[in-house]
C-alpha atoms as a PDB file:
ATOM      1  CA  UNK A   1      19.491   6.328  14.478  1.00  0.00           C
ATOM      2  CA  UNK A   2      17.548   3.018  13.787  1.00  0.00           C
ATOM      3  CA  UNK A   3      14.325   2.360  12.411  1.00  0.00           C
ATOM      4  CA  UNK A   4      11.617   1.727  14.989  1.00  0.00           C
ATOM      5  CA  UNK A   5      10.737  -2.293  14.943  1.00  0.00           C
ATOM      6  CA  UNK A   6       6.961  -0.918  14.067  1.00  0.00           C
ATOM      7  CA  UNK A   7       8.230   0.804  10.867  1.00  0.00           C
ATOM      8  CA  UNK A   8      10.058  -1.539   9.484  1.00  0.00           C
ATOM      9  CA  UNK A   9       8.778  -4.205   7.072  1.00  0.00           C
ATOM     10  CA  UNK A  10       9.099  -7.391   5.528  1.00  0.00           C
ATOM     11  CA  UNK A  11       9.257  -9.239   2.841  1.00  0.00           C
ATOM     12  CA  UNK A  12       6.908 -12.196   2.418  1.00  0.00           C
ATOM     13  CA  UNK A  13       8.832 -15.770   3.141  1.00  0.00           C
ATOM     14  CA  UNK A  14       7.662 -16.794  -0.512  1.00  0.00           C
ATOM     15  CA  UNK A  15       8.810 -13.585  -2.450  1.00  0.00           C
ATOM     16  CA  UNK A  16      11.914 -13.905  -1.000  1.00  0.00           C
ATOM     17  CA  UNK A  17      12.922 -17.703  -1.260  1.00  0.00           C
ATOM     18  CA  UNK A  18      12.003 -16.569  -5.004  1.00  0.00           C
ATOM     19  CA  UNK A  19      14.218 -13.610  -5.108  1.00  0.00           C
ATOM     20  CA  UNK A  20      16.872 -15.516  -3.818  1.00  0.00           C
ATOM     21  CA  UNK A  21      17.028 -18.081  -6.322  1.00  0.00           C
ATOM     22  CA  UNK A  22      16.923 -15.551  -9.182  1.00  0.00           C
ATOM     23  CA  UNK A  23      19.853 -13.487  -7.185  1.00  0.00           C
ATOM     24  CA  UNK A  24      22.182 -16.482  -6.619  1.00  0.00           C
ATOM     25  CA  UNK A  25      21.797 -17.750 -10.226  1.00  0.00           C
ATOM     26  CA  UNK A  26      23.310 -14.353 -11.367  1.00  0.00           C
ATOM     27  CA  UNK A  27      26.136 -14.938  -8.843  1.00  0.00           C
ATOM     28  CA  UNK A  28      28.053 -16.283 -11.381  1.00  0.00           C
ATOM     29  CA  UNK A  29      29.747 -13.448 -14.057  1.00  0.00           C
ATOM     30  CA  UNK A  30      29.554 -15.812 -16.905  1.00  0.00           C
ATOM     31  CA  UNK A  31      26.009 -16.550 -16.282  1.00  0.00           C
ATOM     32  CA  UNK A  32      25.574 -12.392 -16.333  1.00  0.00           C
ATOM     33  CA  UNK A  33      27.056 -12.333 -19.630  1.00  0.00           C
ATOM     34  CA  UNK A  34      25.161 -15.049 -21.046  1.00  0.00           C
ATOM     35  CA  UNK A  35      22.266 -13.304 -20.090  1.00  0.00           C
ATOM     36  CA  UNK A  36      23.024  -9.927 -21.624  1.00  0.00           C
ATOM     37  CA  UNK A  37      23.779 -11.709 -24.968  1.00  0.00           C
ATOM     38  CA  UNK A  38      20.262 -13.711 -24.652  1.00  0.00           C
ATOM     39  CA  UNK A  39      18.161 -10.526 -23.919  1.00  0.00           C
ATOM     40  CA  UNK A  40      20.037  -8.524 -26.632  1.00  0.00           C
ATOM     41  CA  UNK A  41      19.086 -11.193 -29.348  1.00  0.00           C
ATOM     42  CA  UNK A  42      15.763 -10.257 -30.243  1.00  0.00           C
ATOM     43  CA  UNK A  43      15.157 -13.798 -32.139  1.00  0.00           C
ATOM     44  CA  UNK A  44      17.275 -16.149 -29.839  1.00  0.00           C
ATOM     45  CA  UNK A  45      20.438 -17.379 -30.211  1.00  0.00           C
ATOM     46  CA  UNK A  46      22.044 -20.952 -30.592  1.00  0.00           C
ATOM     47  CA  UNK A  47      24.525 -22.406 -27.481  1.00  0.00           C
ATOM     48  CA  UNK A  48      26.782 -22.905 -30.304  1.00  0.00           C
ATOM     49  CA  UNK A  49      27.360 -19.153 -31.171  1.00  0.00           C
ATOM     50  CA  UNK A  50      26.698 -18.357 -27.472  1.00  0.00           C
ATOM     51  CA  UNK A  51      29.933 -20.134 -26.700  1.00  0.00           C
ATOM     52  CA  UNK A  52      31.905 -18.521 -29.527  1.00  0.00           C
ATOM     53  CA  UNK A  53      30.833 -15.153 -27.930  1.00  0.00           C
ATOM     54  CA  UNK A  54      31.519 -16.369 -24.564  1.00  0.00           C
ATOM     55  CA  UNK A  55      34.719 -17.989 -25.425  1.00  0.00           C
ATOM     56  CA  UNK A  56      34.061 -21.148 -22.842  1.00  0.00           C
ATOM     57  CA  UNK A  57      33.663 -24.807 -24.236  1.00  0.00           C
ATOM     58  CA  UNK A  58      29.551 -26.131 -25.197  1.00  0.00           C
ATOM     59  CA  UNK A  59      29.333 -28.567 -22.612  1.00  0.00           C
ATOM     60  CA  UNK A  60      30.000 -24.842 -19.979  1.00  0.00           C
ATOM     61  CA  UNK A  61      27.767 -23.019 -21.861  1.00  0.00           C
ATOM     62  CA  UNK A  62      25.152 -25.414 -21.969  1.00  0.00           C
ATOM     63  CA  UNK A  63      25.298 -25.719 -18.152  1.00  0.00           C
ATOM     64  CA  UNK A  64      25.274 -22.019 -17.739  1.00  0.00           C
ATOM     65  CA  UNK A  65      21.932 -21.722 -19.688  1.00  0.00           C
ATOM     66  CA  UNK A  66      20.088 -24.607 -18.074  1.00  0.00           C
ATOM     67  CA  UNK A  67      20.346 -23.257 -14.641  1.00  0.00           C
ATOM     68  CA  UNK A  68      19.161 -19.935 -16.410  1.00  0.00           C
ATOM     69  CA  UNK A  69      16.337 -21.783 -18.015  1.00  0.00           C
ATOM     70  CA  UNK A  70      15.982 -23.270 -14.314  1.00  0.00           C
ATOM     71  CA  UNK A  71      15.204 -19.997 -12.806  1.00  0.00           C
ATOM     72  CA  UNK A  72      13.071 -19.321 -16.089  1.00  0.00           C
ATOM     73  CA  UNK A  73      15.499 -16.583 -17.275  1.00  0.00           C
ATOM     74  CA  UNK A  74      15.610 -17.806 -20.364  1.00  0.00           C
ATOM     75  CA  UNK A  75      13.726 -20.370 -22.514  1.00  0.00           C
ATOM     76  CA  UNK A  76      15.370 -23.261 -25.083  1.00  0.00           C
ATOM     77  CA  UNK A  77      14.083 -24.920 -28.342  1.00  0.00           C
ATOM     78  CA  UNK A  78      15.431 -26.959 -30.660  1.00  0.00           C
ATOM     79  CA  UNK A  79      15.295 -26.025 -34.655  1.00  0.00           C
ATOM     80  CA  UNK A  80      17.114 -29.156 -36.383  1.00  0.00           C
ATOM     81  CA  UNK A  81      20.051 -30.559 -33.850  1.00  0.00           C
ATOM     82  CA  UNK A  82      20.541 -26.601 -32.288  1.00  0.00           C
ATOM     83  CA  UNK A  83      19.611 -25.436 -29.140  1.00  0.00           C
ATOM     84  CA  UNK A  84      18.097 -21.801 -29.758  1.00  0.00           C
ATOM     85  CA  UNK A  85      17.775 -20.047 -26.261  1.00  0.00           C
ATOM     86  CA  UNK A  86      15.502 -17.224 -26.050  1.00  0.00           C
ATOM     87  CA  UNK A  87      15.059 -14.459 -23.167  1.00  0.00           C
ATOM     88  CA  UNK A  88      12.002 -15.194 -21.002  1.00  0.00           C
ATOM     89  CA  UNK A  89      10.368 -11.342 -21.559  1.00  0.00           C
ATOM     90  CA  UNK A  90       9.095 -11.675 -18.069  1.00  0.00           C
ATOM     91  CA  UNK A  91      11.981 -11.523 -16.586  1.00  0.00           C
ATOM     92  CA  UNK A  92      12.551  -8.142 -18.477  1.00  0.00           C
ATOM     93  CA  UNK A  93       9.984  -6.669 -15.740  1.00  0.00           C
ATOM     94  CA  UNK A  94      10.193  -9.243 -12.951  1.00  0.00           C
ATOM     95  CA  UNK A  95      14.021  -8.672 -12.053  1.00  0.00           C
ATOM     96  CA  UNK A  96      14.038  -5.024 -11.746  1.00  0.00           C
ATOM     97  CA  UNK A  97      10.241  -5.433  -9.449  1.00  0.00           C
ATOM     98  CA  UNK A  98      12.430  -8.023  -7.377  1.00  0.00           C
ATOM     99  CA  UNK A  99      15.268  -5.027  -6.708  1.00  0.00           C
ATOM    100  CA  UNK A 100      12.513  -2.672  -6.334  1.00  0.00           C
ATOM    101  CA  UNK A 101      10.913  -5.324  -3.614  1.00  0.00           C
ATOM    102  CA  UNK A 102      13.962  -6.052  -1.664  1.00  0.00           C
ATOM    103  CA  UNK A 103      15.479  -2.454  -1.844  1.00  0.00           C
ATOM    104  CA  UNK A 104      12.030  -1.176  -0.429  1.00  0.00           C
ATOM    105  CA  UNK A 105      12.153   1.361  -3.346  1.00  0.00           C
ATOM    106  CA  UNK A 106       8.391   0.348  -4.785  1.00  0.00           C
ATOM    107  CA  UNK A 107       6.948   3.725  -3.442  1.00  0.00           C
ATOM    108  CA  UNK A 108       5.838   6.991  -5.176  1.00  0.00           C
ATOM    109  CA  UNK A 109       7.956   8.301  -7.949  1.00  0.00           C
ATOM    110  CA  UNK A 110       8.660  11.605  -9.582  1.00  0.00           C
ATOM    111  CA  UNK A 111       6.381  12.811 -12.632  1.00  0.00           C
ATOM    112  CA  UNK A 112       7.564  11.886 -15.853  1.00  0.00           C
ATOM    113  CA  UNK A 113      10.850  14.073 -17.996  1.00  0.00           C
ATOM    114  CA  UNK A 114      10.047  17.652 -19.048  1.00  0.00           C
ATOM    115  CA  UNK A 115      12.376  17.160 -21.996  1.00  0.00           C
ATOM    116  CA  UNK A 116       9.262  17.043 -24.400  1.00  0.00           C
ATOM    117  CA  UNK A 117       9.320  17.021 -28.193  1.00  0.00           C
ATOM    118  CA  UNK A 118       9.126  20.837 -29.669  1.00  0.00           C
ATOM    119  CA  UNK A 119       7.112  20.019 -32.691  1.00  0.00           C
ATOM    120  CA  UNK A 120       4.268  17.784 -30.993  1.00  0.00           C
ATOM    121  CA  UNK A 121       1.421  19.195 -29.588  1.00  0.00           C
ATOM    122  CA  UNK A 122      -0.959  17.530 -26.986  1.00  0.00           C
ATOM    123  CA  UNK A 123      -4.608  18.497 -27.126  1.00  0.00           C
ATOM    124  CA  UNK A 124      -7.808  16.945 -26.336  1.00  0.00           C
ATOM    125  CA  UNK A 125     -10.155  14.749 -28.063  1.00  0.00           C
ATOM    126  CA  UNK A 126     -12.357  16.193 -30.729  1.00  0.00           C
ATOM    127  CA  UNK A 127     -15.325  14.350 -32.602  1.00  0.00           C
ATOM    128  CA  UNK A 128     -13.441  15.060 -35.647  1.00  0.00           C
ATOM    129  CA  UNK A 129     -10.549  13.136 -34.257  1.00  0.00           C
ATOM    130  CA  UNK A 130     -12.558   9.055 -33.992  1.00  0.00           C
ATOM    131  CA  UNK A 131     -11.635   8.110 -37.508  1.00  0.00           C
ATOM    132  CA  UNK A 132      -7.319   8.526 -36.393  1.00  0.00           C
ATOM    133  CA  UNK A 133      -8.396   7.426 -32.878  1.00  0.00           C
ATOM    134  CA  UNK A 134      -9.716   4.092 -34.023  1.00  0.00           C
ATOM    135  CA  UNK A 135      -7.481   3.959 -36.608  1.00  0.00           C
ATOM    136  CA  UNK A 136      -4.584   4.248 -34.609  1.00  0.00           C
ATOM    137  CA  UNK A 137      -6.012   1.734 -32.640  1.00  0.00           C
ATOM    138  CA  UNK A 138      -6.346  -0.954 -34.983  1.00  0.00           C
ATOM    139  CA  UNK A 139      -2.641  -0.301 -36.018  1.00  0.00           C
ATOM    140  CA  UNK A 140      -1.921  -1.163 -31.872  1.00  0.00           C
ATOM    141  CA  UNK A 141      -3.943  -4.483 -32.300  1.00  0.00           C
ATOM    142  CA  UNK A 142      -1.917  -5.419 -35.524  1.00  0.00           C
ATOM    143  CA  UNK A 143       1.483  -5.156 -33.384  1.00  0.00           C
ATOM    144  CA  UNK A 144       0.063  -8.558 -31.077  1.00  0.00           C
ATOM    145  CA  UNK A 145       1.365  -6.968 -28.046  1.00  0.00           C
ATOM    146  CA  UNK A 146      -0.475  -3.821 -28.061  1.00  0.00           C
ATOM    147  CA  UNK A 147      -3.806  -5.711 -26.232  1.00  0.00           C
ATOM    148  CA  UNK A 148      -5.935  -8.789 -26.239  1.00  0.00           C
ATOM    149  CA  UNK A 149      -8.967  -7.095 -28.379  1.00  0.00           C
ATOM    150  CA  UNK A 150      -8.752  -8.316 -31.930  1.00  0.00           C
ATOM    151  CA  UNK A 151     -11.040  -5.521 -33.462  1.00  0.00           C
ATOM    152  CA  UNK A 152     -11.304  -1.743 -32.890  1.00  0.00           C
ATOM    153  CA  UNK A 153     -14.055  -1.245 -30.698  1.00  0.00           C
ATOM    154  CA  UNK A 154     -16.763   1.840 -32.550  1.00  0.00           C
ATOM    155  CA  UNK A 155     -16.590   5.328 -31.517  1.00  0.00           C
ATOM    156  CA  UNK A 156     -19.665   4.566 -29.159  1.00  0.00           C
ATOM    157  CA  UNK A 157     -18.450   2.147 -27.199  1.00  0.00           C
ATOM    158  CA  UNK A 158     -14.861   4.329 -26.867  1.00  0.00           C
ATOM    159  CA  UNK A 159     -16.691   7.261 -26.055  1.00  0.00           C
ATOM    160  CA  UNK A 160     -18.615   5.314 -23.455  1.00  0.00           C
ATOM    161  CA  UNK A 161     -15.716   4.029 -22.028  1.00  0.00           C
ATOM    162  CA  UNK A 162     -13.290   7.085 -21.324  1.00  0.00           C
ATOM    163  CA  UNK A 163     -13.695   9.281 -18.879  1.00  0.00           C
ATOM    164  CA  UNK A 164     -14.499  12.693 -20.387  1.00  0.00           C
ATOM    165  CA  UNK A 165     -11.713  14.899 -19.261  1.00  0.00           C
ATOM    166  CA  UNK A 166      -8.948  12.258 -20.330  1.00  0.00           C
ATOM    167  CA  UNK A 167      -8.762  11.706 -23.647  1.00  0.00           C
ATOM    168  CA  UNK A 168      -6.269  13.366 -25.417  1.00  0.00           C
ATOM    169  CA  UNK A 169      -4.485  13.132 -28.808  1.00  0.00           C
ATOM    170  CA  UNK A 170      -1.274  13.785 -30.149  1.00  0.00           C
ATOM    171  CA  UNK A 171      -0.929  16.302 -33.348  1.00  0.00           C
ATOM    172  CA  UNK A 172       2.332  15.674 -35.334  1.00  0.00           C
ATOM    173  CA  UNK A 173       2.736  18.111 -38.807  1.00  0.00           C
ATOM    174  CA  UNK A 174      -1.551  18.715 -38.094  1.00  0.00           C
ATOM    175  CA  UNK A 175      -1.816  15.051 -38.047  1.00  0.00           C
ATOM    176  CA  UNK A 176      -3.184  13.056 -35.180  1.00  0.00           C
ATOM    177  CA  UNK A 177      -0.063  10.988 -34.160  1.00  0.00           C
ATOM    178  CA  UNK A 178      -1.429   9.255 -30.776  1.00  0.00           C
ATOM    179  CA  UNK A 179      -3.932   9.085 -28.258  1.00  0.00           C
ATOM    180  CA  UNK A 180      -4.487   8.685 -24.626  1.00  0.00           C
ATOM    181  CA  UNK A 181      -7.137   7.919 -22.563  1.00  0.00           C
ATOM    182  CA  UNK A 182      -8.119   6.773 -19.316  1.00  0.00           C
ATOM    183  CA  UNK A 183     -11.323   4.841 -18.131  1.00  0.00           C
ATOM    184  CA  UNK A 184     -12.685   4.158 -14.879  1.00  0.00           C
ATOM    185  CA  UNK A 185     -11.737   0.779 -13.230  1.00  0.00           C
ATOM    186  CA  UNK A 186     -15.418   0.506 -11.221  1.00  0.00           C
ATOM    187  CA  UNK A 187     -18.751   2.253 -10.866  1.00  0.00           C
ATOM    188  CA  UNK A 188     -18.106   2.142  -6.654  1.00  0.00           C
ATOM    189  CA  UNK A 189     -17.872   5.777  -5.518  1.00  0.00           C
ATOM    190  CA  UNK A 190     -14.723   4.375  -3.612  1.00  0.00           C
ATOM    191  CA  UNK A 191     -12.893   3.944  -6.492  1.00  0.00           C
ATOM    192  CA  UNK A 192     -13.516   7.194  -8.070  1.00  0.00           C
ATOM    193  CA  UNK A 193      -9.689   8.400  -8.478  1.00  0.00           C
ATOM    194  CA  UNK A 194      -8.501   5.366 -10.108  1.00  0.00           C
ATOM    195  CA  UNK A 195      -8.354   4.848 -13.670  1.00  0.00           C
ATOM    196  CA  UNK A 196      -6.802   2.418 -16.104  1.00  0.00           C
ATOM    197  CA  UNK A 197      -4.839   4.092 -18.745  1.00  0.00           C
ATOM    198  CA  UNK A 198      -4.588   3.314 -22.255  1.00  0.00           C
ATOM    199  CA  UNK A 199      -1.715   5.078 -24.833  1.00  0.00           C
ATOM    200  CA  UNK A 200      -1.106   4.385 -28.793  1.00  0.00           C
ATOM    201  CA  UNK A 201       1.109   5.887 -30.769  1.00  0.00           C
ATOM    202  CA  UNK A 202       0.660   5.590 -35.263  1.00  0.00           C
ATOM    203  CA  UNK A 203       2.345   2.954 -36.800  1.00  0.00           C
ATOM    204  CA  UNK A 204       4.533   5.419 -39.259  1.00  0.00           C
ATOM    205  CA  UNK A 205       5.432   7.757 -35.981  1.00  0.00           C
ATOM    206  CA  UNK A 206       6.687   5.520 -33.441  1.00  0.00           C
ATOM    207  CA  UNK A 207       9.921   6.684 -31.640  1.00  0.00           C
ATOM    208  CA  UNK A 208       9.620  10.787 -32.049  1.00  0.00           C
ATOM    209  CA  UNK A 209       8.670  11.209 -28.562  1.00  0.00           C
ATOM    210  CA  UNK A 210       4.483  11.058 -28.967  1.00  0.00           C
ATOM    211  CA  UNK A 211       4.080   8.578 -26.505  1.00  0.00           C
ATOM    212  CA  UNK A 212       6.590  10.976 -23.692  1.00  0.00           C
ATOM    213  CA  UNK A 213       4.379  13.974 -24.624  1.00  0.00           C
ATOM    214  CA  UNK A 214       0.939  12.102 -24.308  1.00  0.00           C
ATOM    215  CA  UNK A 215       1.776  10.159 -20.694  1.00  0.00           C
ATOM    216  CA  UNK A 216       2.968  13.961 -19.591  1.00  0.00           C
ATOM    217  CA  UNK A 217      -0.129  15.354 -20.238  1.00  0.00           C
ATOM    218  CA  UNK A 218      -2.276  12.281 -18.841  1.00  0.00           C
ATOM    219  CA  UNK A 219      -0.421  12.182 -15.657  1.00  0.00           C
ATOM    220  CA  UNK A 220       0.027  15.754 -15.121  1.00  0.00           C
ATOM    221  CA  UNK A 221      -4.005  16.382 -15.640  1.00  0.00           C
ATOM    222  CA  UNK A 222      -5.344  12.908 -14.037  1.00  0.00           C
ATOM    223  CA  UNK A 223      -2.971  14.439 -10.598  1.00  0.00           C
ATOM    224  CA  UNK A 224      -4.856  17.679 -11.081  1.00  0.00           C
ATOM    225  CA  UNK A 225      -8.291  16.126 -11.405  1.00  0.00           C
ATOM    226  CA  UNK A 226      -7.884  14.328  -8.011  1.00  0.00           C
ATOM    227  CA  UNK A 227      -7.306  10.888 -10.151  1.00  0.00           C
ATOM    228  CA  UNK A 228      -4.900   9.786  -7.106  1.00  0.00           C
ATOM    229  CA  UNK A 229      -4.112   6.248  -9.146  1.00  0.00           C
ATOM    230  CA  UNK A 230      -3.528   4.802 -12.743  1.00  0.00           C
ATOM    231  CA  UNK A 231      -2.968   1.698 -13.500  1.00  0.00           C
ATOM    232  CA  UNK A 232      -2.047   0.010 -16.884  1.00  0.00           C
ATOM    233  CA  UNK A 233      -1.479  -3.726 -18.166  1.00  0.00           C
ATOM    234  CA  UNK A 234       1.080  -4.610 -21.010  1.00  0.00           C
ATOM    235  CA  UNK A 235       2.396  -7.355 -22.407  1.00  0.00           C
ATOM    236  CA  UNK A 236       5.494  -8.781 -21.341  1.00  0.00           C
ATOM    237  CA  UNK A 237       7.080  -8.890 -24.733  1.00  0.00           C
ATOM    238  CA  UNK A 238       6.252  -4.439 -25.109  1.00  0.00           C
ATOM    239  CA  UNK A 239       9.313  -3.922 -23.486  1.00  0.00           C
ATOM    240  CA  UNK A 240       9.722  -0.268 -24.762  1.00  0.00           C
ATOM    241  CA  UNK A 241       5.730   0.226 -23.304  1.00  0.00           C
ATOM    242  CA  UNK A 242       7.102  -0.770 -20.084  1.00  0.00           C
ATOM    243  CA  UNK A 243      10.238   1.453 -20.241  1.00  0.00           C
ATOM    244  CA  UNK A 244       7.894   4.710 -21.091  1.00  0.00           C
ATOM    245  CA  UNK A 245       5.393   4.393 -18.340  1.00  0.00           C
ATOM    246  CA  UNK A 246       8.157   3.768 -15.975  1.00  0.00           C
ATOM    247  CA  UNK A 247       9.542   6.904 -16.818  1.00  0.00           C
ATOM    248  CA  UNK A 248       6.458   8.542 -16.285  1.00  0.00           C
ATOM    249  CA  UNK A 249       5.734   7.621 -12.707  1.00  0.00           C
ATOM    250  CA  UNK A 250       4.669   4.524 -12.867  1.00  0.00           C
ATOM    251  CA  UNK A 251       5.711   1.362 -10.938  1.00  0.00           C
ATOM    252  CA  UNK A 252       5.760  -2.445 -11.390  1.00  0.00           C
ATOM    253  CA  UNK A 253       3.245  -3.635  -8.922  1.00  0.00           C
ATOM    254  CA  UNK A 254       3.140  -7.161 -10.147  1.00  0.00           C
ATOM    255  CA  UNK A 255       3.494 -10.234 -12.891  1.00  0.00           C
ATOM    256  CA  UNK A 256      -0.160 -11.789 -14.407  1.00  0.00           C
ATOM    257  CA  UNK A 257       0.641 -14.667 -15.567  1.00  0.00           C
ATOM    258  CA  UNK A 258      -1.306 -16.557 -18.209  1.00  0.00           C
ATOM    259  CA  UNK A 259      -3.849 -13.811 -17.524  1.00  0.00           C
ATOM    260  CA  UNK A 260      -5.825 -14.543 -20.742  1.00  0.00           C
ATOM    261  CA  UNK A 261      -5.709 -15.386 -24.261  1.00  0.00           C
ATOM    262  CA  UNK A 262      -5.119 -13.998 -27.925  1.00  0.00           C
ATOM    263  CA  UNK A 263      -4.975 -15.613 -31.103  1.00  0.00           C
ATOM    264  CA  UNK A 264      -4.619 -19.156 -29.480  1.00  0.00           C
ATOM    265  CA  UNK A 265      -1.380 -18.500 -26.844  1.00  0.00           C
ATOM    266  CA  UNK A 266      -1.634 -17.088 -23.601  1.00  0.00           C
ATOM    267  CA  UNK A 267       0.069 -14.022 -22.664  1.00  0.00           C
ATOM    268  CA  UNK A 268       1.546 -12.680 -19.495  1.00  0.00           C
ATOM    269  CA  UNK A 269       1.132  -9.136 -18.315  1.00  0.00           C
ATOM    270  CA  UNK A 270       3.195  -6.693 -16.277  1.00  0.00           C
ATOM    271  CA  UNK A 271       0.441  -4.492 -13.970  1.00  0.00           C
ATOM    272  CA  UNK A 272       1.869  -1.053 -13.408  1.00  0.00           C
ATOM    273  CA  UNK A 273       0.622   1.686 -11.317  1.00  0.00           C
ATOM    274  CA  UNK A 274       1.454   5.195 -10.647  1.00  0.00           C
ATOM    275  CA  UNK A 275       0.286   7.216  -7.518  1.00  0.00           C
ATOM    276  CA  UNK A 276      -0.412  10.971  -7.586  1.00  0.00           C
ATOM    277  CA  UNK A 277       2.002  12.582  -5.416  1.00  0.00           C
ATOM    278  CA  UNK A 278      -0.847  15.094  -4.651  1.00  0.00           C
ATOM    279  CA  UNK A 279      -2.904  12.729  -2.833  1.00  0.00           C
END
């Protein structure tokens, strides 16, 4: 049966002239390829070994990537007479949103995995827990792409910050591993059930699953506390960020670009939200 006219929807003229620029430069397999090899090259990669790879002549590779770098796919430099092409990180987040947009698939997801690490345990906050907290947090801010604060804010402003009944750490071995916490996006009584999230995870215990367990426990207790939305910003280039709150319910709402500054360069920022199925 087809959709009612009045339930349908579309896209904004803009967005889509946009989306179909990035769509049709990807029309092209070897582009797709060239792509792949950019994004999988964490420090760039020269045209000359991209065509090696490739196996098509220079002067087809080097047409390939500047109708990538048109689109802003991917960014070029030279370092002595090479080209070194590098993978714009936005486009790490703004390509899948675009899908998401033109599939009409940006709605509610599911909670996060159940397949939680055994041997980490999620409690909350204890007063005895500030010194690994803000520790922790410094070890974020040394990363660059952890958030725009260059010092570790004290206990008292922390504690000011976070709501009370979201702040919760991660033990690892009966050490504190991670932490997450969620504050209040505005004092308006409107805005009561929406919260921006925060989530750190120690330098030395990074990939054992601390950050899974800590967004399972903040989204599973902000949707039982009537918190019907989170929202988090993170840096373009904390691709693995993105991945984890996207498999935890969250959504790419949007691209900030140039949104502010640290350490002299300007930064853009994926916004992600996640909507409580409960409410």
């Amino acid at each position: 049966m087809p959709i009612a006219l009045r339930e349908a929807q579309i896209l904004p003229t803009a967005a889509a002239s946009t989306y179909a620029d990035w769509f049709a430069c990807l029309a092209e397999p070897v582009r797709v390829r060239l792509l792949h090899a950019v994004a999988t090259s964490p420090k760039g990669i020269t045209v000359g070994a991209l065509t090696k790879l490739l196996g098509t002549s220079q002067s087809t590779c080097s047409f390939h990537v500047r109708k990538l770098a048109d689109v802003g796919f991917v960014e070029t430099h030279k370092e002595g007479t090479a080209t070194v092409v590098t993978v714009n990180e936005a486009c790490c987040t703004g390509l899948p949103h675009a899908a998401d947009a033109v599939m009409g698939a940006l709605g509610p997801r599911p909670c996060c995995p159940d397949d939680l690490p055994a041997d980490v345990t999620v409690r909350a906050l204890r007063s005895e827990d500030w010194p690994a907290v803000r520790r922790i947090y410094g070890e974020g801010i040394a990363t660059g792409i952890a958030t725009f604060e260059t010092t570790v804010p004290d206990e008292a402003q922390l504690d000011a910050a976070w709501l009370p009944g979201h702040r919760w750490v991660a033990e690892l071995d009966g050490e504190v591993a991670g932490w997450t916490a969620a504050a209040p996006v505005s004092t308006r009584e409107c805005y009561a059930g929406v919260a921006e999230t925060s989530v750190y995870i120690g330098e030395q215990h990074r990939g054992r699953g601390i950050g899974k367990a800590l967004l399972y426990k903040q989204v599973t207790e902000a949707d039982a506390d009537d918190l019907w939305t989170l929202q988090t910003s993170i840096f373009t280039q904390n691709r693995a960020s993105v991945a984890l709150h996207h498999a935890a319910g969250y959504r790419t709402v949007g691209l900030r670009e140039r949104v502010a500054r640290r350490d002299g360069r300007w930064h853009d920022t994926v916004l992600l939200e996640r909507r409580s199925p409960v409410n």
